[in-house]
C-alpha atoms as a PDB file:
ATOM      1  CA  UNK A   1     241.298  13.201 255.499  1.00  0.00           C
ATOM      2  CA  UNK A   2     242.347  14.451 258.565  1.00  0.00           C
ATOM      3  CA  UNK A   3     242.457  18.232 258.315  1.00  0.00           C
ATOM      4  CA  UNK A   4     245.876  18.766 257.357  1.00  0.00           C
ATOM      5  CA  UNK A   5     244.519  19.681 253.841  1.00  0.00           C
ATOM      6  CA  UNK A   6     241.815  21.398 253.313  1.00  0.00           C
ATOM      7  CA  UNK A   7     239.696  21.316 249.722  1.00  0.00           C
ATOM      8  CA  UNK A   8     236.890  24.081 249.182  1.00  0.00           C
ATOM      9  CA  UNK A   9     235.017  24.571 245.721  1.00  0.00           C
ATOM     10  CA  UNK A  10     233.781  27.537 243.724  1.00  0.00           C
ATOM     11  CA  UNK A  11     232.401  26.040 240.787  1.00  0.00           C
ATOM     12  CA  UNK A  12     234.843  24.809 238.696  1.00  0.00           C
ATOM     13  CA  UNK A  13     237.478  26.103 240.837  1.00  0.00           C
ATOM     14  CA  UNK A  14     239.356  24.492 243.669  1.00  0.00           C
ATOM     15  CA  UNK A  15     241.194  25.998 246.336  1.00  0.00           C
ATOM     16  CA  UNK A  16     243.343  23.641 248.292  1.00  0.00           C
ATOM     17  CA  UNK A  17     244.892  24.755 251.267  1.00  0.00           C
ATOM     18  CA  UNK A  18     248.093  23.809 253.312  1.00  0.00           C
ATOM     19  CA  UNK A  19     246.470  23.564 256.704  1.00  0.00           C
ATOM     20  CA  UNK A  20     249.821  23.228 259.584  1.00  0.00           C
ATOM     21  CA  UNK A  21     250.066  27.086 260.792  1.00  0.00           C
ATOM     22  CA  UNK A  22     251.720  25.951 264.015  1.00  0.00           C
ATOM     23  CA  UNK A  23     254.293  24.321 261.607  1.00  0.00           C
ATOM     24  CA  UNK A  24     253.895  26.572 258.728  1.00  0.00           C
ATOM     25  CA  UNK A  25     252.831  24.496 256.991  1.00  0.00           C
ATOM     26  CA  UNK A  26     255.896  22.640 256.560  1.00  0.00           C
ATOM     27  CA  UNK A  27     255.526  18.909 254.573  1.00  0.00           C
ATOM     28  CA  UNK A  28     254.932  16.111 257.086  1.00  0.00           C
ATOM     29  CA  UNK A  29     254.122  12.929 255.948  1.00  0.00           C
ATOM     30  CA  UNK A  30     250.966  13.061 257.035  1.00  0.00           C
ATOM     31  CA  UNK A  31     250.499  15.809 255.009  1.00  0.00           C
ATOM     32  CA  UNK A  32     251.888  14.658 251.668  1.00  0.00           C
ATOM     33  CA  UNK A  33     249.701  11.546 251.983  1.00  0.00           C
ATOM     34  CA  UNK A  34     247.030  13.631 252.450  1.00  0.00           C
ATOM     35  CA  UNK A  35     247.798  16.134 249.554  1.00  0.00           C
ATOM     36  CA  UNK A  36     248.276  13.669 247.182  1.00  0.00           C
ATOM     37  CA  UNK A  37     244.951  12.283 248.149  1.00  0.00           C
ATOM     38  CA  UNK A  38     243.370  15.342 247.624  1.00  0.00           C
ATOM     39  CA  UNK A  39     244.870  15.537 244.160  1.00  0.00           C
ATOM     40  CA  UNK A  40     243.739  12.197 242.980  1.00  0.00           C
ATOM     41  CA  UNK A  41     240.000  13.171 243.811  1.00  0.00           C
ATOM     42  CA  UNK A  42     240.290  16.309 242.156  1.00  0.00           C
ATOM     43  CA  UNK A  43     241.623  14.768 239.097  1.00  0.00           C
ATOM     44  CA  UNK A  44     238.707  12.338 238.554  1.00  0.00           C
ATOM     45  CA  UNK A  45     236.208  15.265 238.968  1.00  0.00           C
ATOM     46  CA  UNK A  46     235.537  16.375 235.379  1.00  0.00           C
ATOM     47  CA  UNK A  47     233.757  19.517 236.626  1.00  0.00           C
ATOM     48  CA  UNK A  48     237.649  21.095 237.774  1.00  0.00           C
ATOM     49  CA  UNK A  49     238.767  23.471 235.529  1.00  0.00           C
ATOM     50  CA  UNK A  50     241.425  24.727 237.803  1.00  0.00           C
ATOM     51  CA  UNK A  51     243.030  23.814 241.289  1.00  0.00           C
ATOM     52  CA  UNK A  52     244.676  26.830 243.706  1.00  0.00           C
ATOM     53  CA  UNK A  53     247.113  25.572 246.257  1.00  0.00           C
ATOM     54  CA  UNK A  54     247.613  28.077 249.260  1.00  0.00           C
ATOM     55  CA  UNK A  55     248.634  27.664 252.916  1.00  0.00           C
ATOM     56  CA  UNK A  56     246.809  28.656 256.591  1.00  0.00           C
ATOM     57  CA  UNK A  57     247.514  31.546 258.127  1.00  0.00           C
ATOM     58  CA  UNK A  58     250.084  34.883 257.333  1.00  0.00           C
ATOM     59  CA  UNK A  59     253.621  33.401 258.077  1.00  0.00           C
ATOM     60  CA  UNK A  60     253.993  30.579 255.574  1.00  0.00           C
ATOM     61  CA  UNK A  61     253.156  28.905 252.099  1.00  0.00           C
ATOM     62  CA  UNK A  62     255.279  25.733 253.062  1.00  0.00           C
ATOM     63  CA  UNK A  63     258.449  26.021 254.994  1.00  0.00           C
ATOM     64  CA  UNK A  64     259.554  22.911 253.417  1.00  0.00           C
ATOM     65  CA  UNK A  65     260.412  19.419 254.944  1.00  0.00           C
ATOM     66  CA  UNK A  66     259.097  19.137 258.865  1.00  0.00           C
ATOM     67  CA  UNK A  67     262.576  18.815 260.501  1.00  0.00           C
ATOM     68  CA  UNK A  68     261.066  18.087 263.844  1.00  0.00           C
ATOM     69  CA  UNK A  69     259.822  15.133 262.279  1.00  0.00           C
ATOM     70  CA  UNK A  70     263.271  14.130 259.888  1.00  0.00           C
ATOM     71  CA  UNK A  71     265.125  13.713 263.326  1.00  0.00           C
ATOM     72  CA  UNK A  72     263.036  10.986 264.194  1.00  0.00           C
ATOM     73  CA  UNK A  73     263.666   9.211 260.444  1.00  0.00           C
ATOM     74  CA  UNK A  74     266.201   6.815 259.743  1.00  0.00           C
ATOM     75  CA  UNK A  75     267.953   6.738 256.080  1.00  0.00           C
ATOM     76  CA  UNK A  76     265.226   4.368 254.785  1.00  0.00           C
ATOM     77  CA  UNK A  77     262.226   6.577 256.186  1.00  0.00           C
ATOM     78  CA  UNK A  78     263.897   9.564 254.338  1.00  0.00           C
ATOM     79  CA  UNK A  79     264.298   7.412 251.226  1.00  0.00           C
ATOM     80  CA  UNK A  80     260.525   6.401 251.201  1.00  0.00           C
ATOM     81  CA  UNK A  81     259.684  10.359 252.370  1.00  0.00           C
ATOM     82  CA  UNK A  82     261.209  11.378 248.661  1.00  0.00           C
ATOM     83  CA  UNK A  83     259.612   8.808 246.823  1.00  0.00           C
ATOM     84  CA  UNK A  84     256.271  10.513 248.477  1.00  0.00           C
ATOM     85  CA  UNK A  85     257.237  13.660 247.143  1.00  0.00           C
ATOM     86  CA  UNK A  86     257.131  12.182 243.804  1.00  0.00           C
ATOM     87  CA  UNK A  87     253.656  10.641 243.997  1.00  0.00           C
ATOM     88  CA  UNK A  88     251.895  12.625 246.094  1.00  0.00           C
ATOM     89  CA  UNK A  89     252.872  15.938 244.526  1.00  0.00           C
ATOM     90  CA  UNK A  90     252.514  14.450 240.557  1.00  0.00           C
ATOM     91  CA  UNK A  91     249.001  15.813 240.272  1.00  0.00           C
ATOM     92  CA  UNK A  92     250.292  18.943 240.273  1.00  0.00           C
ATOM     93  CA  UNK A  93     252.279  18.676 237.058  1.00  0.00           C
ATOM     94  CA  UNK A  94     249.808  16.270 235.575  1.00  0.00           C
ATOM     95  CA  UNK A  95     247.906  17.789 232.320  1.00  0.00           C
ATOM     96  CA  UNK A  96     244.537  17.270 234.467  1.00  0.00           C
ATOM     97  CA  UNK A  97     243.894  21.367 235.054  1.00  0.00           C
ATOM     98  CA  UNK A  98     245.870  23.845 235.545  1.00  0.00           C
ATOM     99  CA  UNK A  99     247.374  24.637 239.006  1.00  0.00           C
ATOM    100  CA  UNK A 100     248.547  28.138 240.921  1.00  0.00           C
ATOM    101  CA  UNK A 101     250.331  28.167 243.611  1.00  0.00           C
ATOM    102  CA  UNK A 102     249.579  31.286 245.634  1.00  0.00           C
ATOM    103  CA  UNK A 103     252.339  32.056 248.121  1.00  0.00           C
ATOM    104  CA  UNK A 104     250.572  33.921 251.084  1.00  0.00           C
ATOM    105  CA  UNK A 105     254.283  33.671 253.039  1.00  0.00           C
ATOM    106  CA  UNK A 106     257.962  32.014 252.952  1.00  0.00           C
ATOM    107  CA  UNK A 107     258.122  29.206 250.475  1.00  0.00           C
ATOM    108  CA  UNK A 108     261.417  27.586 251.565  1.00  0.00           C
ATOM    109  CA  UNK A 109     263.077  24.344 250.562  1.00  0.00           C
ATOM    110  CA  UNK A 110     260.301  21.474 250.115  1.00  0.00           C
ATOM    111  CA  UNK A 111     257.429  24.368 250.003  1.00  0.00           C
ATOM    112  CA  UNK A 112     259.217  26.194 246.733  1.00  0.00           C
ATOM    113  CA  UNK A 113     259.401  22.645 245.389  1.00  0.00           C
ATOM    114  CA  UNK A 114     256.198  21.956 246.186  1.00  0.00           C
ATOM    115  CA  UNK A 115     255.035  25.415 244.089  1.00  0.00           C
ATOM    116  CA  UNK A 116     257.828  24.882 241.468  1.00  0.00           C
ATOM    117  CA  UNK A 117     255.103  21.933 240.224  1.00  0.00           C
ATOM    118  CA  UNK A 118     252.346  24.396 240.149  1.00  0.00           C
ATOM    119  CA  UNK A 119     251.858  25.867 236.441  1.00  0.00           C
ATOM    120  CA  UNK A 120     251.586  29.252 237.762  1.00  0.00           C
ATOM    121  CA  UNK A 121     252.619  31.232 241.104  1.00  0.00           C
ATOM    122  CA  UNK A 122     251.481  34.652 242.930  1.00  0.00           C
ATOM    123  CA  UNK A 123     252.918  35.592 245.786  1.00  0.00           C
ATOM    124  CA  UNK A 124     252.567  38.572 248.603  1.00  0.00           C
ATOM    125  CA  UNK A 125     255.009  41.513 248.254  1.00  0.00           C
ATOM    126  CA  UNK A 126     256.292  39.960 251.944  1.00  0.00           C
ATOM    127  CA  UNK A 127     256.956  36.392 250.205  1.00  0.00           C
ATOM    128  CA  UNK A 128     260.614  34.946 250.797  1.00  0.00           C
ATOM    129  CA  UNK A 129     261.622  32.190 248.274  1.00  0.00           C
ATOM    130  CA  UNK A 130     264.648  29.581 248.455  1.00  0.00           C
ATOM    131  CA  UNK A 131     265.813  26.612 248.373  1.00  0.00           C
ATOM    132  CA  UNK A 132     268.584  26.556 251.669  1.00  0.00           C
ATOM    133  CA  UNK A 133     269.122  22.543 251.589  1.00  0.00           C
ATOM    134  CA  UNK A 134     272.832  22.555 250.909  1.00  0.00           C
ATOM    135  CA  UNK A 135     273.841  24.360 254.176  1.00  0.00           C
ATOM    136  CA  UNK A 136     272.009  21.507 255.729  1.00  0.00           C
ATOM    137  CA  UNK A 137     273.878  18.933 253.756  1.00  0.00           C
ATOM    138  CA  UNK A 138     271.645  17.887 251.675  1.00  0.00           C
ATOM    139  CA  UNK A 139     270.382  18.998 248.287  1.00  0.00           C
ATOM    140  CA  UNK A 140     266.708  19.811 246.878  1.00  0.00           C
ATOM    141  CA  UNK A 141     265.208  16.209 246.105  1.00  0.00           C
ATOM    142  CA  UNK A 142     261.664  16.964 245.580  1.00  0.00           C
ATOM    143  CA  UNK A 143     262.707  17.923 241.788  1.00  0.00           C
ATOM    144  CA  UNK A 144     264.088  21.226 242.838  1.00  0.00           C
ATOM    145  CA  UNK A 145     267.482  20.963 240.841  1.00  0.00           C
ATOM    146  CA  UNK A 146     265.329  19.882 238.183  1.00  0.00           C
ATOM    147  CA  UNK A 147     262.357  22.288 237.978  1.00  0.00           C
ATOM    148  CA  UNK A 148     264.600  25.300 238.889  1.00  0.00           C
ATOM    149  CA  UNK A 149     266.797  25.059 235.781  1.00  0.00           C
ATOM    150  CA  UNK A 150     264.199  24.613 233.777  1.00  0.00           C
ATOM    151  CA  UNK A 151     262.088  28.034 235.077  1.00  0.00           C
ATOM    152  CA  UNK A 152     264.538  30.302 235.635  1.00  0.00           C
ATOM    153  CA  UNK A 153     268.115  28.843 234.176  1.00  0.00           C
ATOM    154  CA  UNK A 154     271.194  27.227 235.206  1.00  0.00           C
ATOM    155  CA  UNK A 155     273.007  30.135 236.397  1.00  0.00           C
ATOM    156  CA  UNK A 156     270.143  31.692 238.422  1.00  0.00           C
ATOM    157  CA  UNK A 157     269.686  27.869 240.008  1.00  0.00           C
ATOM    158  CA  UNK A 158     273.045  27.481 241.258  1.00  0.00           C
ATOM    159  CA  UNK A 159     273.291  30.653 242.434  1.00  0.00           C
ATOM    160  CA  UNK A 160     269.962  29.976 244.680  1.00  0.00           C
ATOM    161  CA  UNK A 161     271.016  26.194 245.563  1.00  0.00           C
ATOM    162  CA  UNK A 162     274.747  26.747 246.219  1.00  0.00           C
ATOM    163  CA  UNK A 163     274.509  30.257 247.885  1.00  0.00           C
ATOM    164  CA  UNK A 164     270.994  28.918 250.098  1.00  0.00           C
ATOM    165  CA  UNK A 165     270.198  31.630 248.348  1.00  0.00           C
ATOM    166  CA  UNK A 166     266.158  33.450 249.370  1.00  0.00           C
ATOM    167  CA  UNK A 167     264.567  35.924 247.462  1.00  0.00           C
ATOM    168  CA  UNK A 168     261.782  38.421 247.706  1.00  0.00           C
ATOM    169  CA  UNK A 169     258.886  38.444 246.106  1.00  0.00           C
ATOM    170  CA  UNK A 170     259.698  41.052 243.783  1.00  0.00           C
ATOM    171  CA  UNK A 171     263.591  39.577 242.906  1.00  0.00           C
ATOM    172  CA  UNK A 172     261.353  36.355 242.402  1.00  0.00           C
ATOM    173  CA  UNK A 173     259.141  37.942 239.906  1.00  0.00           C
ATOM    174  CA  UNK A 174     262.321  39.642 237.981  1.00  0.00           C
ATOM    175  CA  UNK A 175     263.766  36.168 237.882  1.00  0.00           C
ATOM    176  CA  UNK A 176     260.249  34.755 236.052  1.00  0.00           C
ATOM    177  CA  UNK A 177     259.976  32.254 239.409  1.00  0.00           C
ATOM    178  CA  UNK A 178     256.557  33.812 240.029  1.00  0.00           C
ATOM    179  CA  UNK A 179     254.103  35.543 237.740  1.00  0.00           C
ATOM    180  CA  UNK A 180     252.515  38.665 239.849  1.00  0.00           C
ATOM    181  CA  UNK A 181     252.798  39.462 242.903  1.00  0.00           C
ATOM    182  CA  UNK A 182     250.323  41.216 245.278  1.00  0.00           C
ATOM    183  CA  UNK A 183     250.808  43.457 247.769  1.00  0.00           C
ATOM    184  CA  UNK A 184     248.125  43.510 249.970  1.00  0.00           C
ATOM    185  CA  UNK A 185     247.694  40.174 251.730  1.00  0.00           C
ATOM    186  CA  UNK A 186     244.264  40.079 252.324  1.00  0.00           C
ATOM    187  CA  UNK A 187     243.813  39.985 249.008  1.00  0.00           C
ATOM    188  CA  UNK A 188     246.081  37.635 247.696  1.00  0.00           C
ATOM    189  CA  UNK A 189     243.205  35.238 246.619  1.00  0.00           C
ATOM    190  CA  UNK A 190     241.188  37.273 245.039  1.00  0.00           C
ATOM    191  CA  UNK A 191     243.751  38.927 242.651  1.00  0.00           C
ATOM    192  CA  UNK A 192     244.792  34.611 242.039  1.00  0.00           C
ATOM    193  CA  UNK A 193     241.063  34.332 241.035  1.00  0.00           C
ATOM    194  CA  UNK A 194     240.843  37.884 238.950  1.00  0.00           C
ATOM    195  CA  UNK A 195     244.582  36.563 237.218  1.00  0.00           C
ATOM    196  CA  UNK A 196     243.159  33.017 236.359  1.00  0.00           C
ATOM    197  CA  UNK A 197     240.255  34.392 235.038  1.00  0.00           C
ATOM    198  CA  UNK A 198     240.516  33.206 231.677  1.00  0.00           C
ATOM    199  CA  UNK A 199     241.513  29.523 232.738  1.00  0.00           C
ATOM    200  CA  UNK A 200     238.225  29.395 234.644  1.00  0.00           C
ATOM    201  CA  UNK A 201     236.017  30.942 231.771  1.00  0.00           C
ATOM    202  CA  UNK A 202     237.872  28.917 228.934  1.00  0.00           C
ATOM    203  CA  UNK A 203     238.162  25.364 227.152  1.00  0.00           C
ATOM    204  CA  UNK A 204     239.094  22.760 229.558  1.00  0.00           C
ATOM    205  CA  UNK A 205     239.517  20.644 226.800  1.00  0.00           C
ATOM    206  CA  UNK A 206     241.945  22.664 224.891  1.00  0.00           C
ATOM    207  CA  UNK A 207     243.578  23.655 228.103  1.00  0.00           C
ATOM    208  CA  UNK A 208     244.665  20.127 229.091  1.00  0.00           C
ATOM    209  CA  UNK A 209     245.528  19.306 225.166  1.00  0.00           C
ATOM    210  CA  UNK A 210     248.332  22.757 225.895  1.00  0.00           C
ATOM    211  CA  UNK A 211     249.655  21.485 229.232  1.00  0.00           C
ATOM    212  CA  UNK A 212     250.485  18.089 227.075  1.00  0.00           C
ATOM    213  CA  UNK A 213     251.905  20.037 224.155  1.00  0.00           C
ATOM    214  CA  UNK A 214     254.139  22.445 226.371  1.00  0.00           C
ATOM    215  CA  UNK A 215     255.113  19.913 228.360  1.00  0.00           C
ATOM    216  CA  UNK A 216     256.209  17.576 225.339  1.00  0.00           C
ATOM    217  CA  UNK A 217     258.195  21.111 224.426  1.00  0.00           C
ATOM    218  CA  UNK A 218     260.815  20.055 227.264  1.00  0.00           C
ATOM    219  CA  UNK A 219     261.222  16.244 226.683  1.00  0.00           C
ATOM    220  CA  UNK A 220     260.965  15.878 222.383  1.00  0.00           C
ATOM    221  CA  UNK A 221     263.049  16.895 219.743  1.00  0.00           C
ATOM    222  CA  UNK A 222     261.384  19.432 217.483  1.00  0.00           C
ATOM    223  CA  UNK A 223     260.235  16.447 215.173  1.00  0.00           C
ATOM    224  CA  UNK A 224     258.480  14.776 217.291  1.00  0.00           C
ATOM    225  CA  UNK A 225     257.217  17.321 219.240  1.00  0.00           C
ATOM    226  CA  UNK A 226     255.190  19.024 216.538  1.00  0.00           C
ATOM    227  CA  UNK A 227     253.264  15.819 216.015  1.00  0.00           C
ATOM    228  CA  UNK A 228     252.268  15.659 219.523  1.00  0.00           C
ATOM    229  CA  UNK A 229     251.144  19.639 218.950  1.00  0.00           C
ATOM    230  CA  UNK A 230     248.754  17.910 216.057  1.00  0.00           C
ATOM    231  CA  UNK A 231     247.573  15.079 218.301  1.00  0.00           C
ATOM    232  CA  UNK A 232     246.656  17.449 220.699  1.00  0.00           C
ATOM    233  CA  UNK A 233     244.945  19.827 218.513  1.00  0.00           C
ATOM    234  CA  UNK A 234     242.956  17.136 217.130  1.00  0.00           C
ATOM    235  CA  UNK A 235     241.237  16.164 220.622  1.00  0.00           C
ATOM    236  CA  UNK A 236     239.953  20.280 220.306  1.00  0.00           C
ATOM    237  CA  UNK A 237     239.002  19.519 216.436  1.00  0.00           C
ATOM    238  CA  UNK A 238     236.418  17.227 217.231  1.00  0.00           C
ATOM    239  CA  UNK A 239     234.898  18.982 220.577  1.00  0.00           C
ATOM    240  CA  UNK A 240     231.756  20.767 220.960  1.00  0.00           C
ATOM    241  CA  UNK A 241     233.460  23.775 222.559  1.00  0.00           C
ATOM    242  CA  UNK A 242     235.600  24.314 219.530  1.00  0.00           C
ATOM    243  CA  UNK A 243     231.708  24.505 217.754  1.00  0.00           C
ATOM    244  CA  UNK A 244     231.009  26.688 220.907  1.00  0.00           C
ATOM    245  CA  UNK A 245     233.932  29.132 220.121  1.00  0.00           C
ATOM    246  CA  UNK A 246     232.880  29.248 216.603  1.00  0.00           C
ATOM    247  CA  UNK A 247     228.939  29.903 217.262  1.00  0.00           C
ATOM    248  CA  UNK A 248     229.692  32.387 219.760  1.00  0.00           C
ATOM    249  CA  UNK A 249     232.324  34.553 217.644  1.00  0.00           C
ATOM    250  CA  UNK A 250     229.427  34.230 214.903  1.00  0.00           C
ATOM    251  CA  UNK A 251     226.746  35.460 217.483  1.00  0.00           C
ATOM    252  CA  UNK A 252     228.746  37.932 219.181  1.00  0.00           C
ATOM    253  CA  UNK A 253     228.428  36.595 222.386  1.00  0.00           C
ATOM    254  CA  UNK A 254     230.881  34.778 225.209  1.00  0.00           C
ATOM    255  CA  UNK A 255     231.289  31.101 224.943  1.00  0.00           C
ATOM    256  CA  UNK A 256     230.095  28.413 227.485  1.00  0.00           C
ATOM    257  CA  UNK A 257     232.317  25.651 227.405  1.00  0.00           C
ATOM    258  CA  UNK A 258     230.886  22.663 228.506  1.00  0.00           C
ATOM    259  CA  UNK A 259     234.020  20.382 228.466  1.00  0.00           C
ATOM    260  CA  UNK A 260     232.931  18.609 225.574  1.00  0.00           C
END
């Protein structure tokens, strides 16, 4: 770990943090590597309830791809640069905890990617989300054609991929591509905390069993998909914190989930 990513806990909370503000931010390989290490280490910590992915400074979540650095790429380099996309950015989709992406500036190309695998996003009023790749010849590979559908619909996606299309933070929330946003930026983290509240204070073991069951939504025909809704509610069955839920609503009191 070199500093390009930086990983602070609050309990069960961690709040990773896009750290190139001379680049804003923007995805060099360095920095995937480094993300996707963070992620792995993360995901074998049982004690995570919930990761927040932000970026340094006031200008930028991620500005996407470093294009400083793509000049210097051949074909192949790019090639192996999208497959890192893939694995080094998986954790964030991965049924391990629930992730936010808080958008504390632009998120452009690579960067709204990069929060598109986030479960949830907040952004600042002063947020500007797109993905411009086709006026630079290329398209969204970092499973923006593919996550953007599937958010906000085909007709909104092509009209942000084909047009290079940006919107504000407020057109963004209209569009369901982000969940609140805040207006003050200073506070932009602490509204994320007070809006993920619940995550933090809830099951983590029927959490993860709903990220597998909404995410088999998407991939199974109806069939098949309500038996992996009763696999997944079996894993709660048989927990203590389901035991927890039920002693506390008896005793009138909030539950403390243990994870087990």
């Amino acid at each position: 770990m070199t500093g390009l990513v930086l990983v602070e806990r609050q309990e069960h909370l961690a709040i990773v943090t896009l750290n190139r503000p001379e680049r804003m931010n923007a995805l060099s390989r360095d920095l995937l590597l480094e993300l996707g290490e963070a992620g792995r280490r993360l995901a074998q910590d049982p004690g995570v309830r919930a990761a927040v992915v932000t970026g340094s400074g006031e200008r930028a979540f991620c500005a996407g791809a470093d294009l400083k650095e793509r000049r210097e790429m051949s074909d192949e380099d790019i090639r192996r640069q999208l497959h890192l996309y893939e694995s080094e950015l998986g954790w964030l989709s991965a049924p391990h905890f629930p992730t936010i992406a808080a958008l504390n500036g632009v998120a452009l190309g690579g960067g709204l990617e990069l929060a598109l695998c986030c479960d949830f996003r907040v952004a600042v009023a002063s947020a500007e989300l797109g993905l411009p790749e086709t006026s630079l010849g290329i398209i969204p590979a970092a499973g923006g054609t593919q996550r953007l559908v599937r958010l906000v619909g085909e007709a909104r996606a092509k009209e942000m991929i084909l047009l290079s299309q940006r919107l504000s933070a407020k057109q963004a929330l209209a569009a369901g591509l982000v969940h609140r946003v805040v207006k003050n930026p200073a506070k932009l983290l602490s509204k994320t905390l007070e809006y993920i509240r619940p995550i933090l204070e809830g099951a983590p073991i029927a959490q993860r069993a709903a990220l597998r069951a909404i995410a088999a939504a998407g991939d199974l025909p109806l069939s098949a998909g309500l038996a992996m809704e009763r696999q997944c509610y079996e894993q709660c069955l048989v927990s203590e914190d389901r035991k927890e839920a039920l002693a506390a609503f008896a005793e009138k009191r909030r539950p403390n989930y243990l994870g087990k």
